[in-house]
N, C-alpha and C. Protein backbone atom coordinates (compact mmCIF):
# COMPACT_ATOMS: atom_id res chain seq x y z
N UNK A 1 -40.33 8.40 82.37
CA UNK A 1 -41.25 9.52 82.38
C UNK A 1 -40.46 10.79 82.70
N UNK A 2 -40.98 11.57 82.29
CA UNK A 2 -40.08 13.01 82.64
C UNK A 2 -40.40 13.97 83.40
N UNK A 3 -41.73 13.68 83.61
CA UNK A 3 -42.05 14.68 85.11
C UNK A 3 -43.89 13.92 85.27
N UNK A 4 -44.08 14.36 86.90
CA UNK A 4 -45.63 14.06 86.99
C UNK A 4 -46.19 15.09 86.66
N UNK A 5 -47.29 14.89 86.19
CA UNK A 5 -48.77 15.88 85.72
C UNK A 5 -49.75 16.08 87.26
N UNK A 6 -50.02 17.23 87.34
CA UNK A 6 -50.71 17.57 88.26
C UNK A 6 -52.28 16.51 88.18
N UNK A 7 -52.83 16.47 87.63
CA UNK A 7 -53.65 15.85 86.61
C UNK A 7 -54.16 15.02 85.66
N UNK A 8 -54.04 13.59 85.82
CA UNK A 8 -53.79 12.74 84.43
C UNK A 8 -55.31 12.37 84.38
N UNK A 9 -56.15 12.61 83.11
CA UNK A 9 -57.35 11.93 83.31
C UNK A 9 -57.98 11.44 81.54
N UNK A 10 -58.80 10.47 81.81
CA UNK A 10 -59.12 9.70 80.52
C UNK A 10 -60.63 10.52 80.41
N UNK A 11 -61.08 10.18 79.43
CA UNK A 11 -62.54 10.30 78.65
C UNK A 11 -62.83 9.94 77.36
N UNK A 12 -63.44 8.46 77.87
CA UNK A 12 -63.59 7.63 76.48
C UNK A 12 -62.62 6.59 76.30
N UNK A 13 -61.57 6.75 76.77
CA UNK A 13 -60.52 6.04 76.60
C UNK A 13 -60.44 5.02 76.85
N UNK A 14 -60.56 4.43 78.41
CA UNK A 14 -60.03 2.84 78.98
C UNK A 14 -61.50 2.18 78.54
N UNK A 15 -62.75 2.78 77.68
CA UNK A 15 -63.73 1.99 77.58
C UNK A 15 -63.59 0.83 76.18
N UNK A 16 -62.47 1.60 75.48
CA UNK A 16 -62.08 0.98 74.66
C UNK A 16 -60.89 0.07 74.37
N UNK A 17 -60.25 -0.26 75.97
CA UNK A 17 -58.73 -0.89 75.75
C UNK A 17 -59.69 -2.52 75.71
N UNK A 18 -58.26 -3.34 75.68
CA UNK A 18 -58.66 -4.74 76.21
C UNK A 18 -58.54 -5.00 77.84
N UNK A 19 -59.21 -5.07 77.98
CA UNK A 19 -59.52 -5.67 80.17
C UNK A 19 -57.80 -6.09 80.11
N UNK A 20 -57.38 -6.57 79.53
CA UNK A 20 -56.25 -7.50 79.70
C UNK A 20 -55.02 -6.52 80.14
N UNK A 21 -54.75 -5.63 79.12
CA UNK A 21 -54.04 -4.90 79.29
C UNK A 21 -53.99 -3.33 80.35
N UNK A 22 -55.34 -3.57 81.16
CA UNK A 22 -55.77 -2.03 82.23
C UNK A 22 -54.85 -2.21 83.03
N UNK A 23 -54.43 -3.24 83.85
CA UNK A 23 -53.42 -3.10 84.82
C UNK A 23 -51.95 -2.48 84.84
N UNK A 24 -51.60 -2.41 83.29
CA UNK A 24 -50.30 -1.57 83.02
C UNK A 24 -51.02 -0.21 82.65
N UNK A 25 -51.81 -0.18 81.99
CA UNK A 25 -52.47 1.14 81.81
C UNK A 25 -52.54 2.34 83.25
N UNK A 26 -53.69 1.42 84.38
CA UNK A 26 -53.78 1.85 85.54
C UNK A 26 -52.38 2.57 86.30
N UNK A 27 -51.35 1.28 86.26
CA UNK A 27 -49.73 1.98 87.02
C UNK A 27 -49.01 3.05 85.99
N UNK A 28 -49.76 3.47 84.57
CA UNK A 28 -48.41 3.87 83.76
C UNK A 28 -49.80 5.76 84.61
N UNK A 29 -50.45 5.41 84.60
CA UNK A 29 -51.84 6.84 84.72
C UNK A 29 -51.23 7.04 86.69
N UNK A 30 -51.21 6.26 87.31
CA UNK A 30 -50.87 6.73 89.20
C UNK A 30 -49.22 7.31 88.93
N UNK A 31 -48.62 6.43 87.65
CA UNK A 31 -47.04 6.94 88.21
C UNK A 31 -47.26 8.34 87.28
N UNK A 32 -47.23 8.92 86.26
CA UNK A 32 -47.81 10.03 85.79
C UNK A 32 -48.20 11.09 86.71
N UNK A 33 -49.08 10.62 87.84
CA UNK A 33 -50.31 11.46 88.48
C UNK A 33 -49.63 12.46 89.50
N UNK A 34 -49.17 13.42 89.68
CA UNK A 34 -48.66 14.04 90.88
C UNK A 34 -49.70 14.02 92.38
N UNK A 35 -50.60 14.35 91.59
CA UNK A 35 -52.15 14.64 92.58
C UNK A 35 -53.02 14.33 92.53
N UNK A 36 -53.70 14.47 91.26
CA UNK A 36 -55.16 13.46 90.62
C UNK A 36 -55.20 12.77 89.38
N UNK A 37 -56.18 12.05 89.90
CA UNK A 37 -56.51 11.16 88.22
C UNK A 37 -57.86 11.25 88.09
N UNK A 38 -58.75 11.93 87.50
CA UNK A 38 -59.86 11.75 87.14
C UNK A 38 -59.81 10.89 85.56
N UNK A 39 -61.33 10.21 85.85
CA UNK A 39 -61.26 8.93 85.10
C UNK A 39 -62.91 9.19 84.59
N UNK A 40 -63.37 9.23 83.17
CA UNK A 40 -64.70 9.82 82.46
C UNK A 40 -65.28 9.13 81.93
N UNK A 41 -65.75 7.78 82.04
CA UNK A 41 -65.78 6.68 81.23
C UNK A 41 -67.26 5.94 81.48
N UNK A 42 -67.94 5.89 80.45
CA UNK A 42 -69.04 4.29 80.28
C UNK A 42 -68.98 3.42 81.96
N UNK A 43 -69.50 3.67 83.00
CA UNK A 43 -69.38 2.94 84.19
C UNK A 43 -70.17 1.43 84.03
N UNK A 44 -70.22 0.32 84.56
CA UNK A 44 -70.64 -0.40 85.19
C UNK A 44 -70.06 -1.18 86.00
N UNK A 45 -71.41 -1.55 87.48
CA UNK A 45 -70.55 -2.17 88.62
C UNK A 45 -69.67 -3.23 88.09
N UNK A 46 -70.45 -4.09 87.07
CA UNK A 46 -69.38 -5.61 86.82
C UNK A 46 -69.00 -4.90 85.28
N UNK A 47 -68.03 -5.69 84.95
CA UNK A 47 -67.46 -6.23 83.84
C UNK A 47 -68.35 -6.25 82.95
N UNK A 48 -68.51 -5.75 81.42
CA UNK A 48 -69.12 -6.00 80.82
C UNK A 48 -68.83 -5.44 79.48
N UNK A 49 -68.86 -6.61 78.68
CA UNK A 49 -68.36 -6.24 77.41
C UNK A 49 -69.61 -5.90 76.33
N UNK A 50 -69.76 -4.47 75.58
CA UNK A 50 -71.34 -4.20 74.56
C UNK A 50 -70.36 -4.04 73.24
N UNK A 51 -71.49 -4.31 72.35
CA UNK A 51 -70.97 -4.34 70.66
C UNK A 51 -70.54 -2.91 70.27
N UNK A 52 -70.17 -2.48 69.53
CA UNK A 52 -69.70 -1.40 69.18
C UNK A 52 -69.56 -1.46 67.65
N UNK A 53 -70.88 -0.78 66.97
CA UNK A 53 -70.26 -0.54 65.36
C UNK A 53 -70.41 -1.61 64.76
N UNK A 54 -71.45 -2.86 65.45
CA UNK A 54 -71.78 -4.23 65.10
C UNK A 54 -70.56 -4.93 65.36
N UNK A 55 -69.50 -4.69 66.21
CA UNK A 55 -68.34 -5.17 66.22
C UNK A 55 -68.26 -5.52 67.80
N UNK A 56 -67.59 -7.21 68.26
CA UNK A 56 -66.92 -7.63 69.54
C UNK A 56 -65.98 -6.98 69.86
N UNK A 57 -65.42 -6.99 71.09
CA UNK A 57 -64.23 -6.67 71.90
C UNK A 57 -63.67 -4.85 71.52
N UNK A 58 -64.45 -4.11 71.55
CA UNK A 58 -64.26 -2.83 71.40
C UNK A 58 -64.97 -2.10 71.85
N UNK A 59 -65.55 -2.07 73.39
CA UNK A 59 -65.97 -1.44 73.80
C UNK A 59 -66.18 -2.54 75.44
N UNK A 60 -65.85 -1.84 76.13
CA UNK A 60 -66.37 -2.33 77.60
C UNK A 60 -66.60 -1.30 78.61
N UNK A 61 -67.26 -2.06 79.60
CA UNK A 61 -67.83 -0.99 80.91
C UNK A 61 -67.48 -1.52 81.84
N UNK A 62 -67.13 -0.80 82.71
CA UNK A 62 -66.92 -1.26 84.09
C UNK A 62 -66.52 -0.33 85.24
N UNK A 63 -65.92 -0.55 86.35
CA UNK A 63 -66.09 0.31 87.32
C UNK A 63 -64.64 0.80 87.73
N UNK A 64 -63.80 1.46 86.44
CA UNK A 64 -62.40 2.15 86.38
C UNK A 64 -62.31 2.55 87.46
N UNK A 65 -62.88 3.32 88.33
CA UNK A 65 -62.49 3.90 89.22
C UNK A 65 -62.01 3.17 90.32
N UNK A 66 -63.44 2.25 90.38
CA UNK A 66 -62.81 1.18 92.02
C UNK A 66 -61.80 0.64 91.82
N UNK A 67 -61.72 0.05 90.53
CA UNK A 67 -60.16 -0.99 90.60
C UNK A 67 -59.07 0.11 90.13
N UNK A 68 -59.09 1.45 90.07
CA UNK A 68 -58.14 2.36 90.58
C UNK A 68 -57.86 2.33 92.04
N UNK A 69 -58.63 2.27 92.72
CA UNK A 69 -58.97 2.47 94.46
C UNK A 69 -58.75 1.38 94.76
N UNK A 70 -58.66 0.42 94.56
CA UNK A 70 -58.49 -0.75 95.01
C UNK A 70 -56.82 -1.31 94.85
N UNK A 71 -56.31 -0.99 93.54
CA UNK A 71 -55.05 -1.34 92.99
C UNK A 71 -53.87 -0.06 94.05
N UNK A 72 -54.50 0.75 94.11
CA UNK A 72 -53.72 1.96 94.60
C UNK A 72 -54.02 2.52 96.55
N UNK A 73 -53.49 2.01 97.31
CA UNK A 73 -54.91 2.12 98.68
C UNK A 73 -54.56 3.76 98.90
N UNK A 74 -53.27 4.69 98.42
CA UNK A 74 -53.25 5.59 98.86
C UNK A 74 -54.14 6.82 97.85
N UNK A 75 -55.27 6.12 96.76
CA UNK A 75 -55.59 6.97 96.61
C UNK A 75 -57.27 7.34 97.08
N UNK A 76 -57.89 8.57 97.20
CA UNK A 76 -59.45 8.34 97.63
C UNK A 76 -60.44 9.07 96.48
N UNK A 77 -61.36 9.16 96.87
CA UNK A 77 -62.71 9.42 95.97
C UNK A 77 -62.69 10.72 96.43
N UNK A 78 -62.85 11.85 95.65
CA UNK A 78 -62.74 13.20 95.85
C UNK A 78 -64.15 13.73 96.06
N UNK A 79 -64.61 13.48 94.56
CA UNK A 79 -65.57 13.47 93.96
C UNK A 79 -66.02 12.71 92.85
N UNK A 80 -67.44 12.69 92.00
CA UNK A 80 -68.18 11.79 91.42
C UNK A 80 -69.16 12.62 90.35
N UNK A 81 -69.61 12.33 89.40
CA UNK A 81 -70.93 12.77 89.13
C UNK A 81 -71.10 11.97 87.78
N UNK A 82 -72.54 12.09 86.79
CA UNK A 82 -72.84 11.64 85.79
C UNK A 82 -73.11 12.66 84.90
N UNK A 83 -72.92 12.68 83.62
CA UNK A 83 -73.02 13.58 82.22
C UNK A 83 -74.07 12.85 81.52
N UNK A 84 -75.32 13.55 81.55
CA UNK A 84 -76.51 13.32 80.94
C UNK A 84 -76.77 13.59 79.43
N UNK A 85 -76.84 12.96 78.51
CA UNK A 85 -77.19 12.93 76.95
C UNK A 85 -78.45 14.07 77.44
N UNK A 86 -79.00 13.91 78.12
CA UNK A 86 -80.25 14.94 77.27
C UNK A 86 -80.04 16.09 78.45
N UNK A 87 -79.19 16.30 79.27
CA UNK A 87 -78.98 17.99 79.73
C UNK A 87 -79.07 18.95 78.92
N UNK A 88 -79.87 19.57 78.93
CA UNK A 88 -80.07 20.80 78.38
C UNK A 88 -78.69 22.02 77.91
N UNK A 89 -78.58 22.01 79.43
CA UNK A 89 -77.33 22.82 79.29
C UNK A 89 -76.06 22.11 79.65
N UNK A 90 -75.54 20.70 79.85
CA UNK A 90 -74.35 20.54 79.65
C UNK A 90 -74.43 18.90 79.21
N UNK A 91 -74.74 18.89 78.22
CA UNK A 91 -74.84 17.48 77.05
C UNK A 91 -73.71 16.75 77.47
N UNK A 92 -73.77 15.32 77.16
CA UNK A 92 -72.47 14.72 77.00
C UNK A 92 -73.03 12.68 76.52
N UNK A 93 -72.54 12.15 77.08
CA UNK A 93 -72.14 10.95 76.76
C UNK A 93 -73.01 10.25 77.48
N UNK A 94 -73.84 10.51 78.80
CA UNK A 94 -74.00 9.72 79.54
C UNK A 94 -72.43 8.63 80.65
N UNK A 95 -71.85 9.71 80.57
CA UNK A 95 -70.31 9.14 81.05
C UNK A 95 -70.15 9.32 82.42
N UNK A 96 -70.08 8.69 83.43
CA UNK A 96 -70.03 8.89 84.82
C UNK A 96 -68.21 9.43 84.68
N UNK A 97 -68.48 9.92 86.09
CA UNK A 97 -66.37 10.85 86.44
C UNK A 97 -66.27 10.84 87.35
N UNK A 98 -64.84 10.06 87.47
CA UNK A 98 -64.62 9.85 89.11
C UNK A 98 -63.29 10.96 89.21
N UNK A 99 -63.25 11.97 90.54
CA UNK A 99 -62.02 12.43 90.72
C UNK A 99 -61.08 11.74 92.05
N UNK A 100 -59.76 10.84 91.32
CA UNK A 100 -59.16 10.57 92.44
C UNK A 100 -58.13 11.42 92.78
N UNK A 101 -57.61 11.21 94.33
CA UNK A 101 -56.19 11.69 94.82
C UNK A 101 -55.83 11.07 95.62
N UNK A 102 -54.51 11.28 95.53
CA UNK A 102 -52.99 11.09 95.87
C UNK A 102 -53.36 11.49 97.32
N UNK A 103 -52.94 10.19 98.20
CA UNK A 103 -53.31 10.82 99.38
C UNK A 103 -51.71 11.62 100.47
């Protein structure tokens, strides 16, 4: 790597890897991270894999953030919030966002 990013953050992204492969994903996004990682993604508490496009294994939900927090103990929960499809004034995905840091 050639330098850390103040900042490394996904949206949309890890909802679409394979579960299998998040754990190199997770260390390649903390070693990157100088300070934060916010993470924008499809939440659910468990594991859970939905169809996508009438199609298996391309799309999952789950709870990126904790098993950031969990894999990493020095980092914490900054902040949180959810992006509502029908907000008026700031539309989105229905995508929950977690902001972590570097403690």
């Amino acid at each position: 790597m050639d330098y850390q990013r103040d900042l490394v953050f996904t949206k949309g992204v890890l909802i679409h890897l394979n579960p299998a492969v998040l754990p190199e994903i997770y260390k390649k996004m903390y070693k990157a991270s100088k300070k934060y990682i916010l993470v924008a993604e499809y939440y659910n508490p468990t594991p859970v894999e939905i169809e996508y496009r009438g199609n298996k294994g391309f799309l999952f939900k789950r709870d990126f953030a904790g098993e950031l927090l969990e894999t990493f103990k020095d980092l914490k929960l900054v902040d949180y919030g959810f992006v509502y499809k029908r907000d008026n004034n700031f539309s989105g995905a229905d995508i929950s966002w977690f902001l972590l840091e570097k403690k």
